[in-house]
N, C-alpha and C. Protein backbone atom coordinates (compact mmCIF):
# COMPACT_ATOMS: atom_id res chain seq x y z
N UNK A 1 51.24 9.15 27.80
CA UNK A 1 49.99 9.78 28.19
C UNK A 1 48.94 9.56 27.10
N UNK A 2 47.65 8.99 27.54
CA UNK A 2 47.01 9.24 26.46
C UNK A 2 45.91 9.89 26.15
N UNK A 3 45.66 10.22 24.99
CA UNK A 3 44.99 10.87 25.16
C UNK A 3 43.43 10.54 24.39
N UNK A 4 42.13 11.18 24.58
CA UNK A 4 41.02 10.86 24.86
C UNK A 4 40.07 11.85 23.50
N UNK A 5 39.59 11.99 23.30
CA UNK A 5 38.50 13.04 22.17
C UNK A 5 38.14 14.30 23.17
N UNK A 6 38.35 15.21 22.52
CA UNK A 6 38.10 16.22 22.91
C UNK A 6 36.78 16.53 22.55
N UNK A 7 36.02 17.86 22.89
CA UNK A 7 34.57 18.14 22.94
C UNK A 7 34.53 18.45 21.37
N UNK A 8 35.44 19.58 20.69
CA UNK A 8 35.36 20.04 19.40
C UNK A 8 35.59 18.76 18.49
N UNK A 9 36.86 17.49 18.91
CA UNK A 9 36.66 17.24 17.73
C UNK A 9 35.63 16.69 16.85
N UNK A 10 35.85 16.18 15.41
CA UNK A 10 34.99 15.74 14.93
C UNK A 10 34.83 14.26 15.53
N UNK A 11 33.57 13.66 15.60
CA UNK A 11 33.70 12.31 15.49
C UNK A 11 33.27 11.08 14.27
N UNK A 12 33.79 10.46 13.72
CA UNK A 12 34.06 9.98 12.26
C UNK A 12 33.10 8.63 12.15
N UNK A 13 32.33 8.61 13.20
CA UNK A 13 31.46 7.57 13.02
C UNK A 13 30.03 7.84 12.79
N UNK A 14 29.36 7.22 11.70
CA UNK A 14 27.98 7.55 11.25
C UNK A 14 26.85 7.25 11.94
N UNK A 15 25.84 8.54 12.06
CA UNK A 15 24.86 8.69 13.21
C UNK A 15 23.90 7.68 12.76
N UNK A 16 22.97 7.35 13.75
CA UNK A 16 21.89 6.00 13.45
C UNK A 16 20.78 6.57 12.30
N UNK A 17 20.30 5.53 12.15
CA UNK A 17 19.23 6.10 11.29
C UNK A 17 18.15 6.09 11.73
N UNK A 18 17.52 6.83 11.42
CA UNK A 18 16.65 7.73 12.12
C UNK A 18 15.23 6.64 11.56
N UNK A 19 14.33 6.30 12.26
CA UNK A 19 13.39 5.17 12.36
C UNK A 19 12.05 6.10 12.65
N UNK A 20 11.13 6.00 12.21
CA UNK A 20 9.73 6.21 12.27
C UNK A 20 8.57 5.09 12.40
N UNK A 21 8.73 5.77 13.63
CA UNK A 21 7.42 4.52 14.30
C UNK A 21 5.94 5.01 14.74
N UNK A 22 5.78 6.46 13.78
CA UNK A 22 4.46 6.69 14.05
C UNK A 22 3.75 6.11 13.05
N UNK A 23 2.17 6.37 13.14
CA UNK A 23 1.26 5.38 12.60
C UNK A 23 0.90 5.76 11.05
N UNK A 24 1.83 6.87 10.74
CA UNK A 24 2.15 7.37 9.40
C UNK A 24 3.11 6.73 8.40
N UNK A 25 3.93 6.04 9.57
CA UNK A 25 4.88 4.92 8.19
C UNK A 25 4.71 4.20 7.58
N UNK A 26 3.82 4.49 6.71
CA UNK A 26 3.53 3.54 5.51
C UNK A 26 4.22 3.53 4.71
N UNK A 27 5.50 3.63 4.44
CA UNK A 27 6.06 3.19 3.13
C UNK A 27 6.59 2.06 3.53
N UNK A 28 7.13 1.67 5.21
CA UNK A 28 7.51 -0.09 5.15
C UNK A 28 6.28 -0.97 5.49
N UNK A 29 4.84 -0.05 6.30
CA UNK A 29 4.19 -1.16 6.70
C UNK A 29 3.75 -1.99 5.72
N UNK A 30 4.09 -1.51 4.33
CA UNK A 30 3.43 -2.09 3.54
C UNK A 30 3.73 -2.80 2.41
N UNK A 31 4.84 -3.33 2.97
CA UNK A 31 5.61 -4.05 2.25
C UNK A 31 5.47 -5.09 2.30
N UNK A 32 5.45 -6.12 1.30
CA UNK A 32 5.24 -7.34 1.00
C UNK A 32 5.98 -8.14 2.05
N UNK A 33 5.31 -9.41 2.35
CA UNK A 33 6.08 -10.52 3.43
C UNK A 33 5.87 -11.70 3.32
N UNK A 34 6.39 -12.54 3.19
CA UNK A 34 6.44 -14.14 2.71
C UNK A 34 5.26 -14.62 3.50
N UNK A 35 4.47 -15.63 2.84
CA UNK A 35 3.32 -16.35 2.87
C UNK A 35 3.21 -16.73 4.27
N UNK A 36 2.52 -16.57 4.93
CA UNK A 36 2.00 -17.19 6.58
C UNK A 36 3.22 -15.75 7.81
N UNK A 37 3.17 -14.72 7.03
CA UNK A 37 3.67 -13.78 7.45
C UNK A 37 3.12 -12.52 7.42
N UNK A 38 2.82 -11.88 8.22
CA UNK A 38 1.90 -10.22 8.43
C UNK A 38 3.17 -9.24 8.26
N UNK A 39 3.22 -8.11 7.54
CA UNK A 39 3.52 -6.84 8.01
C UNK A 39 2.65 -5.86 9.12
N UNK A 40 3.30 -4.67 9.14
CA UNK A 40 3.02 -4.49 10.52
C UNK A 40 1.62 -3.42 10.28
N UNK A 41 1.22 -3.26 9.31
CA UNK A 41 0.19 -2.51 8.66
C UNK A 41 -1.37 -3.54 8.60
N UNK A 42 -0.83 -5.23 8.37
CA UNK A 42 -2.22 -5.97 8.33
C UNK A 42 -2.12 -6.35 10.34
N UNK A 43 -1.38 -6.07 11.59
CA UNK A 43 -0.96 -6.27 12.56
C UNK A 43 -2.13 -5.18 13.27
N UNK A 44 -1.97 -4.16 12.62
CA UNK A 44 -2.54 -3.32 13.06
C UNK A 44 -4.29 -3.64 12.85
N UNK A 45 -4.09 -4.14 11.38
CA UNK A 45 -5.85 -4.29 11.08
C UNK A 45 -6.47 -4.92 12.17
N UNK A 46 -5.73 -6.12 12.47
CA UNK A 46 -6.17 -7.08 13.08
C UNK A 46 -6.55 -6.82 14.69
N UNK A 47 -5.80 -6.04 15.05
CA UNK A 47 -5.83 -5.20 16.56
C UNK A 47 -7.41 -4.83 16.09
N UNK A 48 -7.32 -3.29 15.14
CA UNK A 48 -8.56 -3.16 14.96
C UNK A 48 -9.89 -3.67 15.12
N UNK A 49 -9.82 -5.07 13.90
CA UNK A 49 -10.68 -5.94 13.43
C UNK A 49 -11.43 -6.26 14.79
N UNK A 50 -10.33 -6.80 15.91
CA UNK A 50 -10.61 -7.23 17.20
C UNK A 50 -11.68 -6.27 17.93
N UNK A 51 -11.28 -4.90 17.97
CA UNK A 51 -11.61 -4.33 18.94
C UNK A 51 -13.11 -3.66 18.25
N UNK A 52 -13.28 -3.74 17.26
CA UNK A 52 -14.13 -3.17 16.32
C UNK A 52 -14.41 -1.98 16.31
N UNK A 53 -12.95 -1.24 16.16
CA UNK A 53 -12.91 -0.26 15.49
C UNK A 53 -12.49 -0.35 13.84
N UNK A 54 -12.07 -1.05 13.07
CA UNK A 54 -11.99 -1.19 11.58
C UNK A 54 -13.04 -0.68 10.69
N UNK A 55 -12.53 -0.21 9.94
CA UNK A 55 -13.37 1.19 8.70
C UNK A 55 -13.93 -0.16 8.33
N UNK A 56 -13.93 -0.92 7.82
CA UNK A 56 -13.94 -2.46 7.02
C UNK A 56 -15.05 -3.12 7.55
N UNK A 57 -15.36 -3.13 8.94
CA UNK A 57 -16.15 -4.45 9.48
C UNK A 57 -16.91 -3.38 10.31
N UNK A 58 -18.20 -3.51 10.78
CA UNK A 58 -18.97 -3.44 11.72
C UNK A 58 -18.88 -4.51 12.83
N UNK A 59 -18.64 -3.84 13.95
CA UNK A 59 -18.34 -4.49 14.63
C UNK A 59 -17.10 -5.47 15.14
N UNK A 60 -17.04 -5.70 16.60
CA UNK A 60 -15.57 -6.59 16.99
C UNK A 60 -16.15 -8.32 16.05
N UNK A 61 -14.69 -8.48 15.89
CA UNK A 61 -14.52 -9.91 14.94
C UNK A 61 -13.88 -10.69 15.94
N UNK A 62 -14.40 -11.89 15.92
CA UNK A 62 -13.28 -13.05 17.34
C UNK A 62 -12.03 -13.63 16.36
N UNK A 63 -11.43 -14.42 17.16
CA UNK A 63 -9.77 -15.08 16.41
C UNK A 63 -10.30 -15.77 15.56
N UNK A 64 -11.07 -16.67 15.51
CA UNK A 64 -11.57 -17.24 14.57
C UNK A 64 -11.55 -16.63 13.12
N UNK A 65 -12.40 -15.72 13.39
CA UNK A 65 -13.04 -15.09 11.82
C UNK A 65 -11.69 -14.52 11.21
N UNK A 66 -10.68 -13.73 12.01
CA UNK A 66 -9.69 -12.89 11.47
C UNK A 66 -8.44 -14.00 11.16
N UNK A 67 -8.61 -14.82 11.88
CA UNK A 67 -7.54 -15.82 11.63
C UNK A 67 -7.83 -16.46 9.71
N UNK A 68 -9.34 -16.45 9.44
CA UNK A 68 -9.93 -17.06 8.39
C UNK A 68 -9.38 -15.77 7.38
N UNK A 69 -9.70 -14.82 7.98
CA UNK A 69 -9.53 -13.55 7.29
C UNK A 69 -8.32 -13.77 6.49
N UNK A 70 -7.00 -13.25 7.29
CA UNK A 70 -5.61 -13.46 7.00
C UNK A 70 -4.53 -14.53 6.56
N UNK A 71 -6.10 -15.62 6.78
CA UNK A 71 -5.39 -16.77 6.55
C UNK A 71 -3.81 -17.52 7.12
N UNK A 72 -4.06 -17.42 8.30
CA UNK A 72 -3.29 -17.66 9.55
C UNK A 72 -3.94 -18.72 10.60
N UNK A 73 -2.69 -19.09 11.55
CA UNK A 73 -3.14 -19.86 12.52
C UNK A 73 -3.65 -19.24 13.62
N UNK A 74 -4.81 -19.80 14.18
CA UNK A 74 -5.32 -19.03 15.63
C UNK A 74 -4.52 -18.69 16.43
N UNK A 75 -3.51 -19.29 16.78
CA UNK A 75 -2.34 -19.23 17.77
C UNK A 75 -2.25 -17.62 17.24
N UNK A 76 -1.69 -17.49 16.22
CA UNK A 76 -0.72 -16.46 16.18
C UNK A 76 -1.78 -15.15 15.89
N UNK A 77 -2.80 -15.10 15.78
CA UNK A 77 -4.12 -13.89 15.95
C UNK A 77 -3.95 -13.85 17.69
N UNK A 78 -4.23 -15.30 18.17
CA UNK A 78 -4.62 -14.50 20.22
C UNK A 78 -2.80 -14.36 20.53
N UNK A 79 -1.85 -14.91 20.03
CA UNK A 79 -0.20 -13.97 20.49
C UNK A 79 -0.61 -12.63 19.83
N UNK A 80 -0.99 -12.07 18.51
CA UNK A 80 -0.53 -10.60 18.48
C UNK A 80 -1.69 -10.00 19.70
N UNK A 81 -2.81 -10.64 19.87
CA UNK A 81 -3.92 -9.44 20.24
C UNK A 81 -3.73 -10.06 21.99
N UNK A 82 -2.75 -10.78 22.37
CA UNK A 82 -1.88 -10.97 23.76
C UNK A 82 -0.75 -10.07 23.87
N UNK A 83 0.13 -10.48 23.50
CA UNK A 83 0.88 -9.34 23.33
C UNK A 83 1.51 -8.01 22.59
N UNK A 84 0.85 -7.72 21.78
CA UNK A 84 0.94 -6.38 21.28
C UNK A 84 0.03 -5.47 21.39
N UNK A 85 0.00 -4.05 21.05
CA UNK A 85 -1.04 -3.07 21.39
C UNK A 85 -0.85 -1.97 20.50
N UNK A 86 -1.50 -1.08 20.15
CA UNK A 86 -1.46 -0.24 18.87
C UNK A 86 -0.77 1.12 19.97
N UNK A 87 0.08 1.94 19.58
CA UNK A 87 0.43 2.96 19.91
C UNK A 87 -0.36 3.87 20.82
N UNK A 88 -0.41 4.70 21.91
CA UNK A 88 -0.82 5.60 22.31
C UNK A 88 -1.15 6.60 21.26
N UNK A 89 -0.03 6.97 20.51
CA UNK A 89 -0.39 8.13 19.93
C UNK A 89 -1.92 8.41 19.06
N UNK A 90 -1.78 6.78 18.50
CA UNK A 90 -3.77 6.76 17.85
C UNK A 90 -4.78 7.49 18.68
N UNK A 91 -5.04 7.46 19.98
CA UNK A 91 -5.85 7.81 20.13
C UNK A 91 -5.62 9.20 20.83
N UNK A 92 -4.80 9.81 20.83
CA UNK A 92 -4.51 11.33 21.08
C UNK A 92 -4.83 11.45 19.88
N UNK A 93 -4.45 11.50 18.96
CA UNK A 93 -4.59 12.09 17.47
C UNK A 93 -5.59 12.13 17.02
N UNK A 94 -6.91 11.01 17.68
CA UNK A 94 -8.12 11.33 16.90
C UNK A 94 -8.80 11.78 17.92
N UNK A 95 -8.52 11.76 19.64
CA UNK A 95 -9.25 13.42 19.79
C UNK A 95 -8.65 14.26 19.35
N UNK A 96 -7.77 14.54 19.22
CA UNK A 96 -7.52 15.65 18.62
C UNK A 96 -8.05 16.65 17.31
N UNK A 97 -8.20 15.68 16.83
CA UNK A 97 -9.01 15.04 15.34
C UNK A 97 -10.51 15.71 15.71
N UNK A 98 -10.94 15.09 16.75
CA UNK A 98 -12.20 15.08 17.29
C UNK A 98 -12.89 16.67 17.34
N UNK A 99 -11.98 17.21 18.51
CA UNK A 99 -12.04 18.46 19.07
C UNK A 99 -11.89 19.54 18.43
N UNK A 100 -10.89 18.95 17.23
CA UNK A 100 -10.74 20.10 15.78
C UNK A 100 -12.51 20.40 15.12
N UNK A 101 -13.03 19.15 14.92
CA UNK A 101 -14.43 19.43 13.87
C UNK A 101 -15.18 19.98 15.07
């Protein structure tokens, strides 16, 4: 007969680690990354840069300029600002932000 884990016992295998993916994790976004490589902190600028919201620039910037910026290939400025997108939570947080002042 065999038998199976019960509800009490212990189980001896170590729980995941626990990952933070709000827009507060800066201690990895900002970690260094080999040459012709973004972390996910200059990923974000660049979303920004695009949309022209960036503290940095007045105004939206095209692939061109940010590609010059980061010193990257165009390709890989219109893939992130194709397929990636900055979190929902940004912009709950700054109405929130908003509605507080």
């Amino acid at each position: 007969m065999a038998r199976g884990a019960f509800v009490g016992e212990r189980y001896s295998r170590p729980l995941p680690k626990l990952r933070n993916t709000k827009p507060e994790s800066g201690r990895y976004e900002e970690k260094p990354v080999p040459a012709g490589t973004l972390n996910a902190a200059q990923i974000r600028h660049i979303i920004l840069l695009y949309q022209g919201k960036a503290d940095d620039n007045d105004g939206p910037m095209n692939v061109k300029q940010i590609a010059e910026k980061f010193q990257i290939d165009v390709t890989m400025v219109q893939s992130i600002l194709q397929f990636l997108s900055l979190p929902p939570e940004d912009s709950r947080t700054k109405q929130k932000n908003n509605n507080q002042q």
